[in-house]
PDB file of N, CA and C in Angstrom:
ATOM      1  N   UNK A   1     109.536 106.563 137.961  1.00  0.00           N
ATOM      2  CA  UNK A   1     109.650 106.204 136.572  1.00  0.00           C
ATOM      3  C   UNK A   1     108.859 107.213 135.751  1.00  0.00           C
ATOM      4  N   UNK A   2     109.313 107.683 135.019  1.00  0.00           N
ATOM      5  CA  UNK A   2     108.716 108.309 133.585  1.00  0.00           C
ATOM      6  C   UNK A   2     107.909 108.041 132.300  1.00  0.00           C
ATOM      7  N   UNK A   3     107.442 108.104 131.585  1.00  0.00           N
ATOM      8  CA  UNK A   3     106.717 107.785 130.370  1.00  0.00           C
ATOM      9  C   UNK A   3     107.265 108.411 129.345  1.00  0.00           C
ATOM     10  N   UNK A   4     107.891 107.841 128.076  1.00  0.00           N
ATOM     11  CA  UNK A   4     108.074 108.263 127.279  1.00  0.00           C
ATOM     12  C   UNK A   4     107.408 107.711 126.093  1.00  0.00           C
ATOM     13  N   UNK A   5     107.073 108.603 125.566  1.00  0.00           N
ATOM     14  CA  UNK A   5     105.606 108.500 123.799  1.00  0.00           C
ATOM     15  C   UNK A   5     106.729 108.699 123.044  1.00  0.00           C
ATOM     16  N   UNK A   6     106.703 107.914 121.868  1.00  0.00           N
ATOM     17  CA  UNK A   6     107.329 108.294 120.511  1.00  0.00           C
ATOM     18  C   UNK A   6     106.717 108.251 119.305  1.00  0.00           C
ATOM     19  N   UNK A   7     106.634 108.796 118.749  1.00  0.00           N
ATOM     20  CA  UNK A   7     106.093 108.596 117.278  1.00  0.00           C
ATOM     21  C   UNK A   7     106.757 108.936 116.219  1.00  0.00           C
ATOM     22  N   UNK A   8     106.710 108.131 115.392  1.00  0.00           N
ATOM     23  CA  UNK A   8     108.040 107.850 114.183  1.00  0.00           C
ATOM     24  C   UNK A   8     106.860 108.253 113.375  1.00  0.00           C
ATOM     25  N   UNK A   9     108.057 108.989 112.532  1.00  0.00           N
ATOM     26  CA  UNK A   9     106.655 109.655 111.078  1.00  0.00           C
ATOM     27  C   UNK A   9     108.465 109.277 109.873  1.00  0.00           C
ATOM     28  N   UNK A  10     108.472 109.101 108.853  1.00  0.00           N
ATOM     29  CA  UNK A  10     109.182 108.840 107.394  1.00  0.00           C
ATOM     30  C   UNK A  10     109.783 110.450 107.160  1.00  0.00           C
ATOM     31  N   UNK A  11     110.893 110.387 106.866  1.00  0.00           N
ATOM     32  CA  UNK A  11     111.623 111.556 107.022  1.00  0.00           C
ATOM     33  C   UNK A  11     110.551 112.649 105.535  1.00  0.00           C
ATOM     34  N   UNK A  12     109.849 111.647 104.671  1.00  0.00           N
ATOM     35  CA  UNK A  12     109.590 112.570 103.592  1.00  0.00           C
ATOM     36  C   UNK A  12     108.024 113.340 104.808  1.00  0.00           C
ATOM     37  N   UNK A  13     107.815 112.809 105.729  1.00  0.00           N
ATOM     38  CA  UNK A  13     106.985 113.936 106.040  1.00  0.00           C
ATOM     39  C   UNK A  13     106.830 114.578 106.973  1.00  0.00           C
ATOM     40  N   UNK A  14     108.124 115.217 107.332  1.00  0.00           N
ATOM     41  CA  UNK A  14     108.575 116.046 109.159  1.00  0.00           C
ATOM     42  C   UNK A  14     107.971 117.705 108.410  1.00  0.00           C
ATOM     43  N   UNK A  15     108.568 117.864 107.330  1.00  0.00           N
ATOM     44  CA  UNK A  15     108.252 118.947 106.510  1.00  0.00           C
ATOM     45  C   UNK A  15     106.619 119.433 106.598  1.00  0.00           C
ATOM     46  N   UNK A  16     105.587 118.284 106.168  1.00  0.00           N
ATOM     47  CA  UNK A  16     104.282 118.752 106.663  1.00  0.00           C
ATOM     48  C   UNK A  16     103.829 118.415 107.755  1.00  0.00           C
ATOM     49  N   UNK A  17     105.008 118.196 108.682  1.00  0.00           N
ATOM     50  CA  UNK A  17     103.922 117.912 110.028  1.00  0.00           C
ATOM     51  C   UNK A  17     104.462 119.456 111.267  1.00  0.00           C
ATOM     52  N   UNK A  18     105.345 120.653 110.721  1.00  0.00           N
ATOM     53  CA  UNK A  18     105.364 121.953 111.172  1.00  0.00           C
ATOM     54  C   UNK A  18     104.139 121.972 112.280  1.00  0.00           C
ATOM     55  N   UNK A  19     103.377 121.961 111.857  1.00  0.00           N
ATOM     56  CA  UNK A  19     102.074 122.442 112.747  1.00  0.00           C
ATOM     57  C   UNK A  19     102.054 121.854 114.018  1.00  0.00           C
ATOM     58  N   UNK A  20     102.332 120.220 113.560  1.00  0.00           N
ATOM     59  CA  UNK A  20     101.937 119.291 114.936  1.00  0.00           C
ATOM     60  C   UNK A  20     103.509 119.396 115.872  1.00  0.00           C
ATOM     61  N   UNK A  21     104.290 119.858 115.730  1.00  0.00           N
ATOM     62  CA  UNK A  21     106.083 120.412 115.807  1.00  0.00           C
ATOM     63  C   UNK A  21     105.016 121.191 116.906  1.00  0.00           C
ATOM     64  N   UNK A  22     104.879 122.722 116.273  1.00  0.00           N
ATOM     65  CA  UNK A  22     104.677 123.832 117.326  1.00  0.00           C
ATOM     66  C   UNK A  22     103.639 123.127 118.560  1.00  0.00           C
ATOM     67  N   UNK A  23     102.600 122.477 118.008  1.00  0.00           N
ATOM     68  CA  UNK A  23     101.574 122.137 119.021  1.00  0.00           C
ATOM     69  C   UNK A  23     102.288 121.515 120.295  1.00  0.00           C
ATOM     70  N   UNK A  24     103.070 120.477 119.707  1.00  0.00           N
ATOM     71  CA  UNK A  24     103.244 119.454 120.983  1.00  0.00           C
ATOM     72  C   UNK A  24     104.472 121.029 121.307  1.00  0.00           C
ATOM     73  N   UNK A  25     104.755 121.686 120.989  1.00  0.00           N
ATOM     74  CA  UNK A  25     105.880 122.599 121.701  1.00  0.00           C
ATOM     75  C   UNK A  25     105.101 123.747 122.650  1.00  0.00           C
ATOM     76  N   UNK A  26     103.913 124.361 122.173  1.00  0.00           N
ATOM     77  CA  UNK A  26     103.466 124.505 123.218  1.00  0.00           C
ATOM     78  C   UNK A  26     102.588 124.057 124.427  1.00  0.00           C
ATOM     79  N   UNK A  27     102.103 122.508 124.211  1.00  0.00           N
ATOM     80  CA  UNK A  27     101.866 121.463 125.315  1.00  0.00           C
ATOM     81  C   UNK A  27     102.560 121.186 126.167  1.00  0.00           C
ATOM     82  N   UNK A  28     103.989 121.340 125.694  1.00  0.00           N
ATOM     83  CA  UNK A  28     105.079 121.057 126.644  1.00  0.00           C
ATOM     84  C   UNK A  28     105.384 122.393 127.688  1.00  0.00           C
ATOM     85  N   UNK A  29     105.641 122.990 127.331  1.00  0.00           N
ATOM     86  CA  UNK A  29     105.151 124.855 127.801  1.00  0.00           C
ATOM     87  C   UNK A  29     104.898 124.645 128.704  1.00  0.00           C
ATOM     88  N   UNK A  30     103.088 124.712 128.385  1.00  0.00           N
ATOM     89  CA  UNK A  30     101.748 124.650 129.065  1.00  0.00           C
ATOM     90  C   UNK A  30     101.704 123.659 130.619  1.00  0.00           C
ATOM     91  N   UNK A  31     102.185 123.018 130.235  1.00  0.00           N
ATOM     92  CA  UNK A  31     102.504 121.622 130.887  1.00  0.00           C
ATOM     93  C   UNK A  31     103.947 121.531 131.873  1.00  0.00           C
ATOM     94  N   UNK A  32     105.117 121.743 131.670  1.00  0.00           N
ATOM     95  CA  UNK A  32     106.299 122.016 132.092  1.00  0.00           C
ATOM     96  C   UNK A  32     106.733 120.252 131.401  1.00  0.00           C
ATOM     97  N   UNK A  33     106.330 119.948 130.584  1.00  0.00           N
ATOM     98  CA  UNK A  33     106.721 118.315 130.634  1.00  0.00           C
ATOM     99  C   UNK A  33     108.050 118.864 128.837  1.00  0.00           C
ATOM    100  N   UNK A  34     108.510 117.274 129.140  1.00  0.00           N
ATOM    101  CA  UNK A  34     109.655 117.738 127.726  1.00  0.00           C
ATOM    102  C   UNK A  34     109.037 117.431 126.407  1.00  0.00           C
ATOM    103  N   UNK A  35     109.442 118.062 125.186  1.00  0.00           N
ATOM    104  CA  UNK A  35     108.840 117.859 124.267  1.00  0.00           C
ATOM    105  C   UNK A  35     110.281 117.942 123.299  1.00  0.00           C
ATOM    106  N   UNK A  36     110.060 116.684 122.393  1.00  0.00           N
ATOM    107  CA  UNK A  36     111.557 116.661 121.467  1.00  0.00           C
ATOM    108  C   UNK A  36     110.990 116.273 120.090  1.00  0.00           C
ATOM    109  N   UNK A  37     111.475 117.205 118.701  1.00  0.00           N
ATOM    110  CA  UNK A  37     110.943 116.937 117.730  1.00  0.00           C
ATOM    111  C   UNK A  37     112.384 116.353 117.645  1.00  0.00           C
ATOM    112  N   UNK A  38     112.576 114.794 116.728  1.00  0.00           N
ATOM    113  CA  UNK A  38     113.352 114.127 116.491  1.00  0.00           C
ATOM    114  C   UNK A  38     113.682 113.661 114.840  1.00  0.00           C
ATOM    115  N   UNK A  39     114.316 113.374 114.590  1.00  0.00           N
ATOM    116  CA  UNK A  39     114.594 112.272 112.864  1.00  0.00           C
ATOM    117  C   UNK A  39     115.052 111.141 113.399  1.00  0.00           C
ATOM    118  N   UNK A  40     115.049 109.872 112.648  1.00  0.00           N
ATOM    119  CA  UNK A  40     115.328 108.890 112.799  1.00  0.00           C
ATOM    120  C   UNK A  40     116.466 108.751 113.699  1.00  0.00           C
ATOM    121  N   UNK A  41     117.645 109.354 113.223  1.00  0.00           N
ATOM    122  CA  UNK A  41     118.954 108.730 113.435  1.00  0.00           C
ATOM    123  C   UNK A  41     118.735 109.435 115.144  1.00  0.00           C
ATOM    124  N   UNK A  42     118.391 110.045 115.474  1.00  0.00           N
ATOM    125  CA  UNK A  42     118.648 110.714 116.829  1.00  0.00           C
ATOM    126  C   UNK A  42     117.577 110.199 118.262  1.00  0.00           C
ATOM    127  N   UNK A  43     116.797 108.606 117.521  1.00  0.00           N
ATOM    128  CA  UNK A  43     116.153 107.957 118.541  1.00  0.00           C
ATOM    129  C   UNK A  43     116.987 107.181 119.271  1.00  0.00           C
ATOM    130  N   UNK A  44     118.781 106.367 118.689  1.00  0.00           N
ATOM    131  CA  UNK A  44     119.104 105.743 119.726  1.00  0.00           C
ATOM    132  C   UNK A  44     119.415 106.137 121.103  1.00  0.00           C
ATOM    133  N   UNK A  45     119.927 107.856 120.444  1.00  0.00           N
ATOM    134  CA  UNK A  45     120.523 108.460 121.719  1.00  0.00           C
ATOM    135  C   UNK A  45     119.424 109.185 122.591  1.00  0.00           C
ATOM    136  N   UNK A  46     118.168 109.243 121.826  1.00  0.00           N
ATOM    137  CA  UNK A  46     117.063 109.338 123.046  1.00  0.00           C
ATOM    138  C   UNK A  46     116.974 108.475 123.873  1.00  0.00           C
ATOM    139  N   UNK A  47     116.915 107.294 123.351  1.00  0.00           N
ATOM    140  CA  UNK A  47     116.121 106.461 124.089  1.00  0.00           C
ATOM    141  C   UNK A  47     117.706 105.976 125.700  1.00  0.00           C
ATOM    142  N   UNK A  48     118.825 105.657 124.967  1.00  0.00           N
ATOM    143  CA  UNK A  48     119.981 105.691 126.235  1.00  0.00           C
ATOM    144  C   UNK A  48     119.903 106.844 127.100  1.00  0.00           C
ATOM    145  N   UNK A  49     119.429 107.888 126.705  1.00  0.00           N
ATOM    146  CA  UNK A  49     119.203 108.970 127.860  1.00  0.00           C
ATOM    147  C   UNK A  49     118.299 108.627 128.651  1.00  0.00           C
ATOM    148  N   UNK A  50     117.413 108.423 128.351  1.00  0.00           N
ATOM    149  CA  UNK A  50     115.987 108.062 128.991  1.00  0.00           C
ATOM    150  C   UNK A  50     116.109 107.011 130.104  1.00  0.00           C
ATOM    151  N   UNK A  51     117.001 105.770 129.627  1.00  0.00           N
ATOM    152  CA  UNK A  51     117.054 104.604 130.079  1.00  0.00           C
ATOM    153  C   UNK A  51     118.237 105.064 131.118  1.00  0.00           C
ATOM    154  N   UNK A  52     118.819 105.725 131.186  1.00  0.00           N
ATOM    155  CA  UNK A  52     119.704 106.360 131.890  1.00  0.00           C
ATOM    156  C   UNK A  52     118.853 106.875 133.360  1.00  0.00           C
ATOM    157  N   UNK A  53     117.994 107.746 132.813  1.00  0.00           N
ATOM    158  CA  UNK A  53     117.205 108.804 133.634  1.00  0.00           C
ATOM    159  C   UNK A  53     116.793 107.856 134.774  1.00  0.00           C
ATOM    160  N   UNK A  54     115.749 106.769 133.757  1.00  0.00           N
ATOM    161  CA  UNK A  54     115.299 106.154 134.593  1.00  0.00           C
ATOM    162  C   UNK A  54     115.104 104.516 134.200  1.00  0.00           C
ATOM    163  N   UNK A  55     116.315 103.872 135.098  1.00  0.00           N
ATOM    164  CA  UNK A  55     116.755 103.026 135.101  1.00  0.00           C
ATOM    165  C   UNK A  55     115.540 101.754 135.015  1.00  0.00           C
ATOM    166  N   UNK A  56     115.279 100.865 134.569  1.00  0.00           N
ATOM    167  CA  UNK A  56     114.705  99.201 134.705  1.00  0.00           C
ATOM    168  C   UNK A  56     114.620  98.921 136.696  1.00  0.00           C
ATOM    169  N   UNK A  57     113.455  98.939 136.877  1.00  0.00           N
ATOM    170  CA  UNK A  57     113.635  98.874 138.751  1.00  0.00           C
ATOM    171  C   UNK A  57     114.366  96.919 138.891  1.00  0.00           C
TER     172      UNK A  57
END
């Protein structure tokens, strides 16, 4: 099983959060783990992937 973190930020502020974008992009790098900057509408189809990946035991 996997762990997936989400954090929802209000579309008026993806614009000033650039910085924290690159960071978690090179954590993910650093790390080999996935890193996805998202908007609202594109969490359902995260989350069915995920649940896909890794199924409810």
């Amino acid at each position: 099983m996997g762990t997936l973190v989400v954090e929802y930020k209000g579309a008026h502020l993806i614009a000033k959060d650039q910085d924290k974008k690159a960071m978690g992009e090179r954590g993910a790098a650093a790390t080999g783990n996935a890193f996805e900057w998202m908007s609202e509408d594109r969490l359902p189809t995260l989350l069915e992937t995920w649940f896909k990946k890794y199924p409810s035991p």
